[in-house]
Each structure stands twice: as structure tokens, then as C-alpha cells.
Protein backbone atom coordinates (compact mmCIF):
# COMPACT_ATOMS: atom_id res chain seq x y z
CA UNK A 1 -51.18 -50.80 12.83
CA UNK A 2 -50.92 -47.23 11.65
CA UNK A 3 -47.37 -45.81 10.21
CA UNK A 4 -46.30 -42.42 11.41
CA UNK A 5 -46.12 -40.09 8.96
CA UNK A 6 -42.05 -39.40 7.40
CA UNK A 7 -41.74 -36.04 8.70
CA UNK A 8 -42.47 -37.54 12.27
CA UNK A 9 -40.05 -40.50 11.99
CA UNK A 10 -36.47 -41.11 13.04
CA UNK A 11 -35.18 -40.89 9.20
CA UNK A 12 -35.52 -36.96 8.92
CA UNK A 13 -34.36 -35.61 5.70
CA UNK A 14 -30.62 -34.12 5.56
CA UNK A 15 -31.76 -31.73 2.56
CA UNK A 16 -31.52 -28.66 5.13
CA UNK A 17 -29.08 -26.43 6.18
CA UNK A 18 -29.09 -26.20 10.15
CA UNK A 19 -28.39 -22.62 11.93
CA UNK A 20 -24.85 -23.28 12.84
CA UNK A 21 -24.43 -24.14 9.13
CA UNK A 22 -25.64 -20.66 8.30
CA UNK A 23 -23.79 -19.15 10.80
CA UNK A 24 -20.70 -20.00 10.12
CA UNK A 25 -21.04 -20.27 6.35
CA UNK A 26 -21.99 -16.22 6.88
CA UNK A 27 -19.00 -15.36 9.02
CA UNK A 28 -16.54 -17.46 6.87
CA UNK A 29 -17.25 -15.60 3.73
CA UNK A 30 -17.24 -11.93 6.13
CA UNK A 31 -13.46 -13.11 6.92
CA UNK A 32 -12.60 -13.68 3.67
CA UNK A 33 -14.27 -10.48 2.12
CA UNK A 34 -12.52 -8.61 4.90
CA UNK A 35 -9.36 -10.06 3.66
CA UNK A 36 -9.93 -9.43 -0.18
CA UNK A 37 -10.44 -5.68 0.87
CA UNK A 38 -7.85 -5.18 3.65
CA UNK A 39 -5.37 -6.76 0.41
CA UNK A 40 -6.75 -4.24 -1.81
CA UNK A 41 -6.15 -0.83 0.45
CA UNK A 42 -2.91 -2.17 1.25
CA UNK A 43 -2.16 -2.40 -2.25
CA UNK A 44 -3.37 0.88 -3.33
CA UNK A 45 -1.36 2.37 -0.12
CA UNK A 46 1.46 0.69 -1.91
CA UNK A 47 1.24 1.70 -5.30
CA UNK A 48 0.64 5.56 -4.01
CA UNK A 49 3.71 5.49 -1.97
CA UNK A 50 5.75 3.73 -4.60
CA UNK A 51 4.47 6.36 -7.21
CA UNK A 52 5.65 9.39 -4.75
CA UNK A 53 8.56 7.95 -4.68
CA UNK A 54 9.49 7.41 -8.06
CA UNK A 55 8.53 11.19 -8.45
CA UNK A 56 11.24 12.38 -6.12
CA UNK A 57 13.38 10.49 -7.25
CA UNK A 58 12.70 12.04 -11.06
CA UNK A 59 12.93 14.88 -9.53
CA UNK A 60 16.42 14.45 -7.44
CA UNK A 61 18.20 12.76 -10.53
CA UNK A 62 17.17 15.48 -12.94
CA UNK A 63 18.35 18.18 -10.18
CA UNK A 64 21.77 15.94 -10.33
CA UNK A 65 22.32 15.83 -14.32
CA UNK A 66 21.67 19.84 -13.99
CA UNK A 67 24.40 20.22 -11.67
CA UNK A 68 26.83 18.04 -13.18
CA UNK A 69 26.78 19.33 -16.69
CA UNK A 70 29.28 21.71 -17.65
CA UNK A 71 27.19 24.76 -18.70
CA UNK A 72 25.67 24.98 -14.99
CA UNK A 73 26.89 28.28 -12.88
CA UNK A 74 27.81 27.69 -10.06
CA UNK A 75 27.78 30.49 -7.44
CA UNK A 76 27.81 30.37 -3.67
CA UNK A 77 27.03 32.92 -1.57
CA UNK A 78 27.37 33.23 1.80
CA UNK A 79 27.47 35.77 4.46
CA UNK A 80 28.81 34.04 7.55
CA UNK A 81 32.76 34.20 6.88
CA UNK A 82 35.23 35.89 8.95
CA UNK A 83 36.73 39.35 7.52
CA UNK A 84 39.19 38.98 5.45
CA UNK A 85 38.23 35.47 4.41
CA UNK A 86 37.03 35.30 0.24
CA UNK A 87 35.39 32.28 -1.12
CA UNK A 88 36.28 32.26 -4.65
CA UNK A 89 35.09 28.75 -5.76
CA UNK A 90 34.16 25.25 -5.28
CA UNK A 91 35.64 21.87 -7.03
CA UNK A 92 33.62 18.99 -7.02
CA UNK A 93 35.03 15.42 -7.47
């Protein structure tokens, strides 16, 4: 009686990765790249808006302290009142 050889035999070796294996191994680690990228453009989105931000507001709270200290003129001129009418000044609270 001759044996068939192992590779021919029911008892096939389990060593191997099969194509469905591959396959969705492969797509698996496309999802989660996608994911660590879409995470990182979001964040830098982020960060540039919050740093735009953070700018105007520099900007808004310096324009305030200029206007609230004392030495600042203030001086309003405007062209659309009725005759007769005189804006001397403003008072702010």
C-alpha cells in the first residue's frame, strides 16, 4: 500500500493566509488609516480656527482697553442731523 504524499492529504497545513484573510486584513487597516488622517485634518482645521479666533479676540479686547482709558479722544462726527440739532458729546456707562 502506497501513502499519498502530505500535501495531497486531508490534513493540509493551516500555516497560510487564505485570500479573504488578505482581503480583509488590507481593507481593515485602509479604514483605520482613513480614520487616523480624517482625525488629523480635523484637528488641524481646529487648531487654525481656534488660533483666528484667539487673534480677534486680542485684537477686540485691546481695541476695548483703548477706548476705556481716560486719555482716549473721543470725537463723533456725523453729518446726518437735522438743522439746528448739535451733538456735543457722548457718556458711556
Amino acid at each position: 500500500m502506497r501513502l499519498l504524499p502530505r500535501r495531497f492529504s486531508d490534513e493540509g497545513s493551516e500555516a497560510g493566509e487564505t485570500l479573504i484573510e488578505v482581503l480583509m486584513s488590507t481593507a481593515l487597516m485602509g479604514i483605520v488609516v482613513l480614520a487616523i488622517i480624517g482625525g488629523m485634518s480635523t484637528m488641524l482645521i481646529g487648531s487654525s480656527i481656534n488660533r483666528k479666533q484667539a487673534d480677534g479676540n486680542a485684537a477686540l479686547v485691546s481695541a476695548m482697553e483703548q477706548l476705556k482709558s481716560p486719555d482716549s479722544v473721543r470725537a463723533c462726527t456725523y453729518s446726518g442731523l437735522p438743522s439746528g440739532v448739535t451733538l456735543t458729546s457722548i457718556q458711556y456707562q
